[in-house]
N, C-alpha and C. Protein backbone atom coordinates (compact mmCIF):
# COMPACT_ATOMS: atom_id res chain seq x y z
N UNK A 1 0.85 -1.16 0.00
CA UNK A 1 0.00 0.00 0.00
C UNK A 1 0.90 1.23 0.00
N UNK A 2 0.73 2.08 -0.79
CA UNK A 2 1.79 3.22 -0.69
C UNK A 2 1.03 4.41 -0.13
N UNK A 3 1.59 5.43 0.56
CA UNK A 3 1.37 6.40 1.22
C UNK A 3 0.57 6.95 0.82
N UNK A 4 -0.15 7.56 -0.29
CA UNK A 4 -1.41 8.13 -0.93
C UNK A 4 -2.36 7.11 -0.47
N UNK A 5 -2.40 5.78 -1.15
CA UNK A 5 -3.69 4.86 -0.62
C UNK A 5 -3.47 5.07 0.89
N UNK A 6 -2.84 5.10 1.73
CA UNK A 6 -2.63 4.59 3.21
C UNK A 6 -3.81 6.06 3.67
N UNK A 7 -3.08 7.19 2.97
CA UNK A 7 -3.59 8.59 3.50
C UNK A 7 -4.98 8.48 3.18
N UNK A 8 -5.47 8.40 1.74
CA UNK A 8 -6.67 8.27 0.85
C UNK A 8 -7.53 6.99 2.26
N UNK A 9 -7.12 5.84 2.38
CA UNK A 9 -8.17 4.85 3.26
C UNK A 9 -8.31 5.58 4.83
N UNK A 10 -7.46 6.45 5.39
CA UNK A 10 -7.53 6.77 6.79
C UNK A 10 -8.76 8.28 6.28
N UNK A 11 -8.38 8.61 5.68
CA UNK A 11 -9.73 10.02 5.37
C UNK A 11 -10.84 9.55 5.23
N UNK A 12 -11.12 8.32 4.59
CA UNK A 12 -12.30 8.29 3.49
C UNK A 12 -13.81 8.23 4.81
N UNK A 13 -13.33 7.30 6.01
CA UNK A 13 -14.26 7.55 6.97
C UNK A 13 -15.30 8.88 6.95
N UNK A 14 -14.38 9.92 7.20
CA UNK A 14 -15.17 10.78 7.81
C UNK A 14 -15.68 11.59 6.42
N UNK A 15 -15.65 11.59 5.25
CA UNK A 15 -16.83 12.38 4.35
C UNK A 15 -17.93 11.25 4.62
N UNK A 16 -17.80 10.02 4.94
CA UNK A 16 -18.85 8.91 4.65
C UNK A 16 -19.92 9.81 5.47
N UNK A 17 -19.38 9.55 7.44
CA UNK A 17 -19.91 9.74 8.06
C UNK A 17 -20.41 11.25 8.35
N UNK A 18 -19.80 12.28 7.69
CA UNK A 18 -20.28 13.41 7.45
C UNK A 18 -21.72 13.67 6.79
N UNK A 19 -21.41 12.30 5.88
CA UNK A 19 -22.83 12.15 5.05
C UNK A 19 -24.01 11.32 5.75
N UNK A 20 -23.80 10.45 6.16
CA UNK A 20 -24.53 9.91 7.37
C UNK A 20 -25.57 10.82 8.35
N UNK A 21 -24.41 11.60 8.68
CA UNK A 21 -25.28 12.35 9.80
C UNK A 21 -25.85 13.39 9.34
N UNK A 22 -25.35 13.84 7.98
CA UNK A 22 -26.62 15.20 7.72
C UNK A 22 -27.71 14.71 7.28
N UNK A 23 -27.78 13.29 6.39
CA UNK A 23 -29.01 12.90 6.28
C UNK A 23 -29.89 12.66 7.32
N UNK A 24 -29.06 12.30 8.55
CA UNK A 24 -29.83 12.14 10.16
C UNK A 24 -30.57 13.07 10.52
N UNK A 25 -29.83 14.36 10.36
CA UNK A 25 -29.62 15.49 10.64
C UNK A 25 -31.17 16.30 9.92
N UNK A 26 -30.93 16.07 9.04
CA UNK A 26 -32.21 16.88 8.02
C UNK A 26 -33.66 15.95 8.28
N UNK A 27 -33.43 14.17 8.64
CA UNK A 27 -34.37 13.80 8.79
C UNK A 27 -35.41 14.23 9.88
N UNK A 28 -34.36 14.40 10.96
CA UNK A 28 -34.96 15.08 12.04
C UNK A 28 -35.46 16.37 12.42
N UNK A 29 -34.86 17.17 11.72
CA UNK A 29 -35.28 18.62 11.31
C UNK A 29 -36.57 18.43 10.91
N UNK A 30 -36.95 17.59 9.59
CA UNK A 30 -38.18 17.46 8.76
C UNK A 30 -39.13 16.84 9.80
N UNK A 31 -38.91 16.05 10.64
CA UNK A 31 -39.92 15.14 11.65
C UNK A 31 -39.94 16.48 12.48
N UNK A 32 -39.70 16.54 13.14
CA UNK A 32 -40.02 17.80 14.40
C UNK A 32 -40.85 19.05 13.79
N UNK A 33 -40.60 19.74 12.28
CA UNK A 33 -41.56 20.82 11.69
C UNK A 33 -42.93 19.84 11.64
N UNK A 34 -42.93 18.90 10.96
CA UNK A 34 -44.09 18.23 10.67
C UNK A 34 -44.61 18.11 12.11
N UNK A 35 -44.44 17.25 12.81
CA UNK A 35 -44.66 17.55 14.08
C UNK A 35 -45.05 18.84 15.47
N UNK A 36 -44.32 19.88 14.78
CA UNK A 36 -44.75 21.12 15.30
C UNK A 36 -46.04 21.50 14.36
N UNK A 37 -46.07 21.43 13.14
CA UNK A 37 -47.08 21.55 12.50
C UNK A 37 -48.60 20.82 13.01
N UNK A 38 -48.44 19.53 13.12
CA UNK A 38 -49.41 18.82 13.73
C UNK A 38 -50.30 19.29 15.30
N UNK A 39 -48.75 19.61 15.80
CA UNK A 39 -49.65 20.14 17.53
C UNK A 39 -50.56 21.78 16.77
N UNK A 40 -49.85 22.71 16.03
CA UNK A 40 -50.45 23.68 15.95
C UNK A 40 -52.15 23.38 15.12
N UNK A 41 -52.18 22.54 14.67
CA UNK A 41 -53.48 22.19 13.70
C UNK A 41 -54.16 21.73 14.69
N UNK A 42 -53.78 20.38 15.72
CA UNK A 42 -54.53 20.39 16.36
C UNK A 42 -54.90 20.83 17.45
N UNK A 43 -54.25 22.37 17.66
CA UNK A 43 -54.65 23.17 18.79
C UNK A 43 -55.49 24.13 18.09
N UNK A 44 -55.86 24.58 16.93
CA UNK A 44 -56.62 25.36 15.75
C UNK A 44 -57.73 24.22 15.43
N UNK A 45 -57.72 23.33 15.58
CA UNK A 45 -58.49 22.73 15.11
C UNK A 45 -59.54 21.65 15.58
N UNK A 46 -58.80 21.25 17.12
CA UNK A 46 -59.41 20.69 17.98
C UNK A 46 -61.30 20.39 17.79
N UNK A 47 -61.60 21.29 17.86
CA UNK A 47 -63.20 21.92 18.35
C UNK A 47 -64.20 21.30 17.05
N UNK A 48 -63.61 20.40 15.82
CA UNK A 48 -64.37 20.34 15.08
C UNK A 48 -64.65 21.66 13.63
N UNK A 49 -63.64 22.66 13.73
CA UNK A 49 -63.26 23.40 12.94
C UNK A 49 -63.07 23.56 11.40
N UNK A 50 -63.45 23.82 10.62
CA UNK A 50 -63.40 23.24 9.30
C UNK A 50 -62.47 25.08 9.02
N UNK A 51 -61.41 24.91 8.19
CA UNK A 51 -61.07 26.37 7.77
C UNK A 51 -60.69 25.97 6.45
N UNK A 52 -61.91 27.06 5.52
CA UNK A 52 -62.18 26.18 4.13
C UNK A 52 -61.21 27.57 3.09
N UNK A 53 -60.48 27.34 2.54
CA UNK A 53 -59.75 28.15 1.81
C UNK A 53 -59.93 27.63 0.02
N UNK A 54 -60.76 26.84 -0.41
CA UNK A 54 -60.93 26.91 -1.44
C UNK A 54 -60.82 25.41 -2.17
N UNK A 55 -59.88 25.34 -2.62
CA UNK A 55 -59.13 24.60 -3.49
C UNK A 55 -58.61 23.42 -1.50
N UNK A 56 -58.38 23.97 -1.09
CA UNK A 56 -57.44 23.20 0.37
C UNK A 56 -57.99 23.56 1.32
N UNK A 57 -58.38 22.74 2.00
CA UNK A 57 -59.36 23.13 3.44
C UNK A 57 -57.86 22.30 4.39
N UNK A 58 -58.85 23.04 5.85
CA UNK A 58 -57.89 22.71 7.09
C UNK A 58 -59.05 21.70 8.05
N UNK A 59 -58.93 20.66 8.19
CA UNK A 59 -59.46 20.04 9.39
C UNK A 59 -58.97 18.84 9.60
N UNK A 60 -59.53 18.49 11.19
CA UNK A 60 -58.69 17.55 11.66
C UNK A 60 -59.31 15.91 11.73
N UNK A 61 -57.89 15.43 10.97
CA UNK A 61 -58.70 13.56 11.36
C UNK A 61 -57.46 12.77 11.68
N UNK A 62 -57.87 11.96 12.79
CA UNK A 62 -56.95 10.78 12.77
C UNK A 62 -56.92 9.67 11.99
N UNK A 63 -56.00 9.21 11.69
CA UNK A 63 -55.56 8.19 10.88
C UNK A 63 -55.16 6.63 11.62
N UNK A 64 -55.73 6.25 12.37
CA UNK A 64 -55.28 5.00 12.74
C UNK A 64 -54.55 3.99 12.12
N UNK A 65 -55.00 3.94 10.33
CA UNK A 65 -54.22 2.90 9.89
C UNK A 65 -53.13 3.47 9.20
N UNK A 66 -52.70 3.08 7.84
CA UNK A 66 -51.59 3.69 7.32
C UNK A 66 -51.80 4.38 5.91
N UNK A 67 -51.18 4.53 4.96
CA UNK A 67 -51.48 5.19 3.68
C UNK A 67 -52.87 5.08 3.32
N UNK A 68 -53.79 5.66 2.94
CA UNK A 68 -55.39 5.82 2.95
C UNK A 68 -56.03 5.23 3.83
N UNK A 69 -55.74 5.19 5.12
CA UNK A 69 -56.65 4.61 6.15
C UNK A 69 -56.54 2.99 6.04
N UNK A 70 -55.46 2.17 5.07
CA UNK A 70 -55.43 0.87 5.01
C UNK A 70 -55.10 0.30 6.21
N UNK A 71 -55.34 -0.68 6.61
CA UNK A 71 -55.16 -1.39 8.12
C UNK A 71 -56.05 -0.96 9.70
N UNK A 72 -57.10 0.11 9.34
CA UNK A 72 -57.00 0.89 10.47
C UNK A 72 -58.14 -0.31 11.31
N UNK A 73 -58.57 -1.22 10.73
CA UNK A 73 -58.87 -2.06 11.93
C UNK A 73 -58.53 -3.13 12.56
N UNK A 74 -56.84 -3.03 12.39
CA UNK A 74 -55.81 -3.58 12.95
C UNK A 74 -55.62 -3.00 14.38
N UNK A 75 -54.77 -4.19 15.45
CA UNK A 75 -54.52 -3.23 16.50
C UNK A 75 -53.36 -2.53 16.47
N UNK A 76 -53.32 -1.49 17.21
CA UNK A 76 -52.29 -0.65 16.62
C UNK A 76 -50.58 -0.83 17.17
N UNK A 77 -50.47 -2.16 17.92
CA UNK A 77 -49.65 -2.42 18.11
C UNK A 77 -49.07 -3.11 16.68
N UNK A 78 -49.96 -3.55 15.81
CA UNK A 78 -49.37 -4.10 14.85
C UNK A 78 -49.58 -3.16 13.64
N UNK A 79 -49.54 -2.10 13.61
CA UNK A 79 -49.26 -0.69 12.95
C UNK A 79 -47.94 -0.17 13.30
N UNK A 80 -47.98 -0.25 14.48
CA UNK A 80 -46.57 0.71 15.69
C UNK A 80 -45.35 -0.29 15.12
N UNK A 81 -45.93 -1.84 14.88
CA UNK A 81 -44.42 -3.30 14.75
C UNK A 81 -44.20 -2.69 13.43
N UNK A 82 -45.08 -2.70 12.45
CA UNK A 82 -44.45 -2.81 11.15
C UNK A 82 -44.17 -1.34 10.95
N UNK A 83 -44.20 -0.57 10.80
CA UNK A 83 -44.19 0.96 10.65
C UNK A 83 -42.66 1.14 11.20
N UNK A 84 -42.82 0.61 12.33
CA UNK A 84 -41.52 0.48 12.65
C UNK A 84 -39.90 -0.30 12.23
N UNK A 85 -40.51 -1.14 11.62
CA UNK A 85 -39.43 -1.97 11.02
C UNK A 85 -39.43 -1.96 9.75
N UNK A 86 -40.16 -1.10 8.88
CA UNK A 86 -39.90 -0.64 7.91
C UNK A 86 -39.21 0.41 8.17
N UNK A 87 -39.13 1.46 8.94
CA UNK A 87 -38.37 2.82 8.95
C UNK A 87 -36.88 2.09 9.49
N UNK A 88 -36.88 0.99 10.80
CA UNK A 88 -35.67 0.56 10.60
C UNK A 88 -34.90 0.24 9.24
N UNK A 89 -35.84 -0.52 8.12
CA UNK A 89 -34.83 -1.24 7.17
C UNK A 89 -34.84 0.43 6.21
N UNK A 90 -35.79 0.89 6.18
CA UNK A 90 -35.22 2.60 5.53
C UNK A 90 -34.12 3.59 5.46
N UNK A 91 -33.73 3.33 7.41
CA UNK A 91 -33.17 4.31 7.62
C UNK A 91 -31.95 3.36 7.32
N UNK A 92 -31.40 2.17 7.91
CA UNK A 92 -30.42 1.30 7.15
C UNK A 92 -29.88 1.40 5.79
N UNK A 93 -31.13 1.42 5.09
CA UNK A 93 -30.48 1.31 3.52
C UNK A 93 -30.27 2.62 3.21
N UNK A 94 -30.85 4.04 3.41
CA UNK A 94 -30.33 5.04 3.39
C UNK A 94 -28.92 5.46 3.73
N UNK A 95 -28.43 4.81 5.20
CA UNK A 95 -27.16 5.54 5.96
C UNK A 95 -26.33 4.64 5.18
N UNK A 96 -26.27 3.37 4.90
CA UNK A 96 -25.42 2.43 3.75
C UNK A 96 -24.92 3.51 2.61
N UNK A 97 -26.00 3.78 1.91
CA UNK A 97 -26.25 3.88 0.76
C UNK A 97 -25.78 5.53 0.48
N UNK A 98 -25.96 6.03 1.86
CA UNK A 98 -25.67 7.80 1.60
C UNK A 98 -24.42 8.09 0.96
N UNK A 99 -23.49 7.65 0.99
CA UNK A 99 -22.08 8.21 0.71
C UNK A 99 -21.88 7.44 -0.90
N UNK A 100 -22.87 6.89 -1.21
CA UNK A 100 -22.28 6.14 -2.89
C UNK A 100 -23.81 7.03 -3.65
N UNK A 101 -24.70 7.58 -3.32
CA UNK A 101 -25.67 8.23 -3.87
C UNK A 101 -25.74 9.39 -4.17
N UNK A 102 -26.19 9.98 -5.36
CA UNK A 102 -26.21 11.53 -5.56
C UNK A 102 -27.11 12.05 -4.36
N UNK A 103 -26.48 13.95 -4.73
CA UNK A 103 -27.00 14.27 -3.22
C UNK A 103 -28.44 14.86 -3.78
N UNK A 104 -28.99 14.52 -5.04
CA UNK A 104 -30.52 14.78 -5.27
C UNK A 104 -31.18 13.41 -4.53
N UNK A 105 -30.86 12.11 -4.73
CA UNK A 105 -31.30 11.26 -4.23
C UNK A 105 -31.23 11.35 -2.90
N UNK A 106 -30.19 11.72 -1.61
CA UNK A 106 -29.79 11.69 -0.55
C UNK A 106 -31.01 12.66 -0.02
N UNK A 107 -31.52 13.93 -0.64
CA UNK A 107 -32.24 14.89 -0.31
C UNK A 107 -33.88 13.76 -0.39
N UNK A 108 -33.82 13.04 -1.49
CA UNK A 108 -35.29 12.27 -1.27
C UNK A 108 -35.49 11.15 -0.63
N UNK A 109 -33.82 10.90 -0.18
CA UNK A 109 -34.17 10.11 1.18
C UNK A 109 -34.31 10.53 2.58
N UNK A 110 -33.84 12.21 2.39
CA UNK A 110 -34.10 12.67 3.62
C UNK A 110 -35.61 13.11 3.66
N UNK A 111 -36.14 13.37 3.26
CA UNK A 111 -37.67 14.31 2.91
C UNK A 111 -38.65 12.34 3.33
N UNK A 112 -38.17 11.25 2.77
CA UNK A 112 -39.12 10.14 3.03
C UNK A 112 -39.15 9.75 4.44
N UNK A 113 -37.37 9.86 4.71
CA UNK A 113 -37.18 9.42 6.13
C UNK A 113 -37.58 10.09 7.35
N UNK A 114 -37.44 11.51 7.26
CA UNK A 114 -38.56 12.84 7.73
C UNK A 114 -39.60 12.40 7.89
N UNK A 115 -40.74 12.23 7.19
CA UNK A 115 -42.22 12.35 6.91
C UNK A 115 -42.29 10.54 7.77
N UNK A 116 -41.54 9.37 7.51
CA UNK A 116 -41.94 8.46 7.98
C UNK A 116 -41.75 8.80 9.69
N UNK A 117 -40.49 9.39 10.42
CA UNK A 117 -40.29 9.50 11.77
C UNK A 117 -41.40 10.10 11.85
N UNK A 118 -41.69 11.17 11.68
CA UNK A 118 -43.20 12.27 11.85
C UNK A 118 -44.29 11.80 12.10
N UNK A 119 -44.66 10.43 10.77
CA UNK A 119 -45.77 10.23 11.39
C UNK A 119 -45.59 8.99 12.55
N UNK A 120 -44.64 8.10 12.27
CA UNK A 120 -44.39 7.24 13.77
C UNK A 120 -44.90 7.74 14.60
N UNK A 121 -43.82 8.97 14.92
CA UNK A 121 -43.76 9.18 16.53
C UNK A 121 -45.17 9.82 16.79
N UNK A 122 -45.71 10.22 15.90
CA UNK A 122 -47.51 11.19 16.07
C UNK A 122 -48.29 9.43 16.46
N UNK A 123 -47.96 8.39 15.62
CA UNK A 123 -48.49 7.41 15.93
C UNK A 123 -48.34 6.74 17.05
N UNK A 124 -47.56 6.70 17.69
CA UNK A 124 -46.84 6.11 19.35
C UNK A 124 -47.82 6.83 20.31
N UNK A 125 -48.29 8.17 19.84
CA UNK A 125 -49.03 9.04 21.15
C UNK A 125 -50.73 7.90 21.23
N UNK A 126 -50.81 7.28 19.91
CA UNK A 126 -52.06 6.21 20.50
C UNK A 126 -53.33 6.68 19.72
N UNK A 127 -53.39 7.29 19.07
CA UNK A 127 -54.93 8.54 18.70
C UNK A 127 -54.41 8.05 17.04
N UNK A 128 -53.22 7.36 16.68
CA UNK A 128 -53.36 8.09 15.18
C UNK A 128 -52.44 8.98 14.79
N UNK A 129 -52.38 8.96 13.29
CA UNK A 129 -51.41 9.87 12.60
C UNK A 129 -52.71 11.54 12.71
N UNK A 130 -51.98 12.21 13.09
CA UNK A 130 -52.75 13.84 12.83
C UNK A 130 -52.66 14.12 11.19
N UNK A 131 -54.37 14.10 10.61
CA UNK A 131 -53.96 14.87 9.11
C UNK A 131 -55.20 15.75 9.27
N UNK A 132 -54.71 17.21 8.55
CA UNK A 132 -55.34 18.20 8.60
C UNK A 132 -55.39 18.89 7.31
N UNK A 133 -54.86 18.92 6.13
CA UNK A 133 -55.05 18.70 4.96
C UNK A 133 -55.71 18.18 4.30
N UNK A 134 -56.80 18.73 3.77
CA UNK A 134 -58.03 18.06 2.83
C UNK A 134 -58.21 18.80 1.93
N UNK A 135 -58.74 17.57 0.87
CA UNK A 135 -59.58 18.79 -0.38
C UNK A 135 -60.47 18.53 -0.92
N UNK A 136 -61.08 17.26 -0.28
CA UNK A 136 -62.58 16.91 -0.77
C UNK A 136 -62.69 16.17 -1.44
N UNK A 137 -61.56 15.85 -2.67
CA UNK A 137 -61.18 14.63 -3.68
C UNK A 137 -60.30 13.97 -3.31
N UNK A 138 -59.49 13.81 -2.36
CA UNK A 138 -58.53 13.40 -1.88
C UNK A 138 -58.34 12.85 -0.51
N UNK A 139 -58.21 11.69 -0.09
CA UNK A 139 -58.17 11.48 1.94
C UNK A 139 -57.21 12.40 2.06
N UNK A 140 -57.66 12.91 3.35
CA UNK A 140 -56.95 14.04 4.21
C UNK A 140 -55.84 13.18 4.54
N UNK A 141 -54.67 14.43 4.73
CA UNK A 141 -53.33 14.36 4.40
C UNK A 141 -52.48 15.24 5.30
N UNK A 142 -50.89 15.23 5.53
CA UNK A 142 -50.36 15.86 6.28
C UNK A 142 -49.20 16.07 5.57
N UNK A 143 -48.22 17.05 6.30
CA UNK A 143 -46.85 17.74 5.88
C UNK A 143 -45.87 16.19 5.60
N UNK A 144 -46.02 15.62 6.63
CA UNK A 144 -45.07 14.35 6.50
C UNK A 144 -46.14 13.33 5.38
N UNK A 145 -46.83 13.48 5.29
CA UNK A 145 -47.41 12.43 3.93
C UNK A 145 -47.01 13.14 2.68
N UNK A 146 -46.54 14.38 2.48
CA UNK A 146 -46.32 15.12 0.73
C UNK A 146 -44.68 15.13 1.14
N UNK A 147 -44.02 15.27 2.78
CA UNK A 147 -42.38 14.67 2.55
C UNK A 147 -42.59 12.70 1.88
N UNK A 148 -42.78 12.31 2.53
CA UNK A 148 -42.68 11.00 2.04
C UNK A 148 -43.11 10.95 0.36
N UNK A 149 -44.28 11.11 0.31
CA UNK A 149 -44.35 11.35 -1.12
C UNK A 149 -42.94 11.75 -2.69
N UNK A 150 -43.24 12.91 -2.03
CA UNK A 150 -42.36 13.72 -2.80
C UNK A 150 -40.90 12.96 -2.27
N UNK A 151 -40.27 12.65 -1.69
CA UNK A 151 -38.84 11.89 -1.05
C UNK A 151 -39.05 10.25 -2.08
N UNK A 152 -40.09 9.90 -1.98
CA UNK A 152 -40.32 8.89 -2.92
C UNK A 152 -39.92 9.11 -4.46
N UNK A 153 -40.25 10.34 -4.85
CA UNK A 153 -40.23 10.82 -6.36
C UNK A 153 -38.94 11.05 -6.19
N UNK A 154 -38.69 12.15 -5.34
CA UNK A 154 -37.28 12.59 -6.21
C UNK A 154 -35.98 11.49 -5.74
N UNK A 155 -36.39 10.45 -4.76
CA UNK A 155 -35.22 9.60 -4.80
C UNK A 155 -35.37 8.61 -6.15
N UNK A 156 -36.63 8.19 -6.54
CA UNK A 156 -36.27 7.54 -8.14
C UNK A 156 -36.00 7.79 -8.72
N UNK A 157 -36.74 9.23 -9.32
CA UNK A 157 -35.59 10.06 -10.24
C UNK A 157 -34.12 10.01 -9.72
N UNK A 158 -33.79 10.59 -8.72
CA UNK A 158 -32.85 10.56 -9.15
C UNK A 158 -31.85 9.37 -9.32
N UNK A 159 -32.55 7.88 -8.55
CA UNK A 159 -30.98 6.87 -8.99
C UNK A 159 -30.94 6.79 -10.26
N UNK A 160 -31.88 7.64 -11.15
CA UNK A 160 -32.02 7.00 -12.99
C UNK A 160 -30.95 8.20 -13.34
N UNK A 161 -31.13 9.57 -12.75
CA UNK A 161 -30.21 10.31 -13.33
C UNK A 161 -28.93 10.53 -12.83
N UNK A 162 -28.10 10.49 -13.95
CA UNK A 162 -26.88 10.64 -13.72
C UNK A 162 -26.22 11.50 -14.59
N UNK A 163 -24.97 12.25 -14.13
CA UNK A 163 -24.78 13.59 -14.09
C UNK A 163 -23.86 13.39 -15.76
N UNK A 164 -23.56 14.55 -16.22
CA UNK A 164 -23.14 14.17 -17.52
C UNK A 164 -21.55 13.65 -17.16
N UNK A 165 -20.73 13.68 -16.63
CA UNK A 165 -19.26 13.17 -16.19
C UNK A 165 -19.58 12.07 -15.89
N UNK A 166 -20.76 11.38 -15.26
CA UNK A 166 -20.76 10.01 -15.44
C UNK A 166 -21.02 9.21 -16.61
N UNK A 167 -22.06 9.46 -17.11
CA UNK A 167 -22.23 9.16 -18.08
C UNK A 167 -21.41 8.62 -19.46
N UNK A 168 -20.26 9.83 -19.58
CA UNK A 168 -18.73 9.80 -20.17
C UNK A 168 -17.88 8.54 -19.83
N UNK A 169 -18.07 7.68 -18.38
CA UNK A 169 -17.25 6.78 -18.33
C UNK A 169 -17.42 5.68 -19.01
């Protein structure tokens, strides 16, 4: 091994883990707004409140089960198991995967991994995911259901795109 590789393998750690933790970093950022978002809706909204703005209304529903209300007459311990061990094998293949992925993809794994902690931990309180987002054609919805969403999109896009210097090899 000559002194460049020796230098090059003792560095390479810490951009990995640099990358690691901002994806941590941003996931948690994104869970806690969504989450602050949620207590404020349902302190506005508590009372049965409808605040109709048009095109997007504001009111409040719990969500017991998961993506469109699927499972919700499951018990919710077996909502809390799997919900949960999917965000385990998520956040796994994300922190693996962060340091060999573009950072458009890294951004739509942070925005999925966000929106999934968000609604967990809203789900652990026992009542349900908080969604307060409606529009009448659509099941009501929350900040962490359009991160996950959207974290879904732009992480496929982006493992398809690749930058023009790659491409060249």
């Amino acid at each position: 091994m000559s002194v460049n590789t020796a230098a090059q393998a003792e560095t390479t750690p810490a951009p990995a883990m640099r990358i690691r933790a901002t994806l941590l970093i941003w996931a948690v950022v994104l869970a806690a707004a969504d989450l602050a978002i949620k207590a404020v809706a349902e302190t506005l909204l508590a009372g049965g409140e409808l605040i109709d703005l048009g095109l997007l209304n504001f009111r409040l529903y719990y969500n017991t089960g998961v993506a469109f209300s699927l499972g919700a007459d499951l018990p919710s311990w077996v909502i809390i198991a799997g919900t949960g061990l999917i965000i385990v094998g998520l956040a796994w293949y994300l922190l693996q995967s962060a340091p060999t992925i573009n950072r458009l993809a890294r951004a739509g794994g942070e925005l999925l991994l966000g929106g999934a902690i968000g609604n967990f931990v809203d789900r652990l309180a026992g009542r349900g995911v908080v969604d307060y987002l409606h529009t009448g054609w659509f099941p009501t919805f929350n900040l962490a259901d359009v991160f996950v969403t959207t974290g879904v999109a732009v992480f496929v896009l982006a493992t398809f795109w690749r930058s023009p210097a790659v491409k060249q090899r």
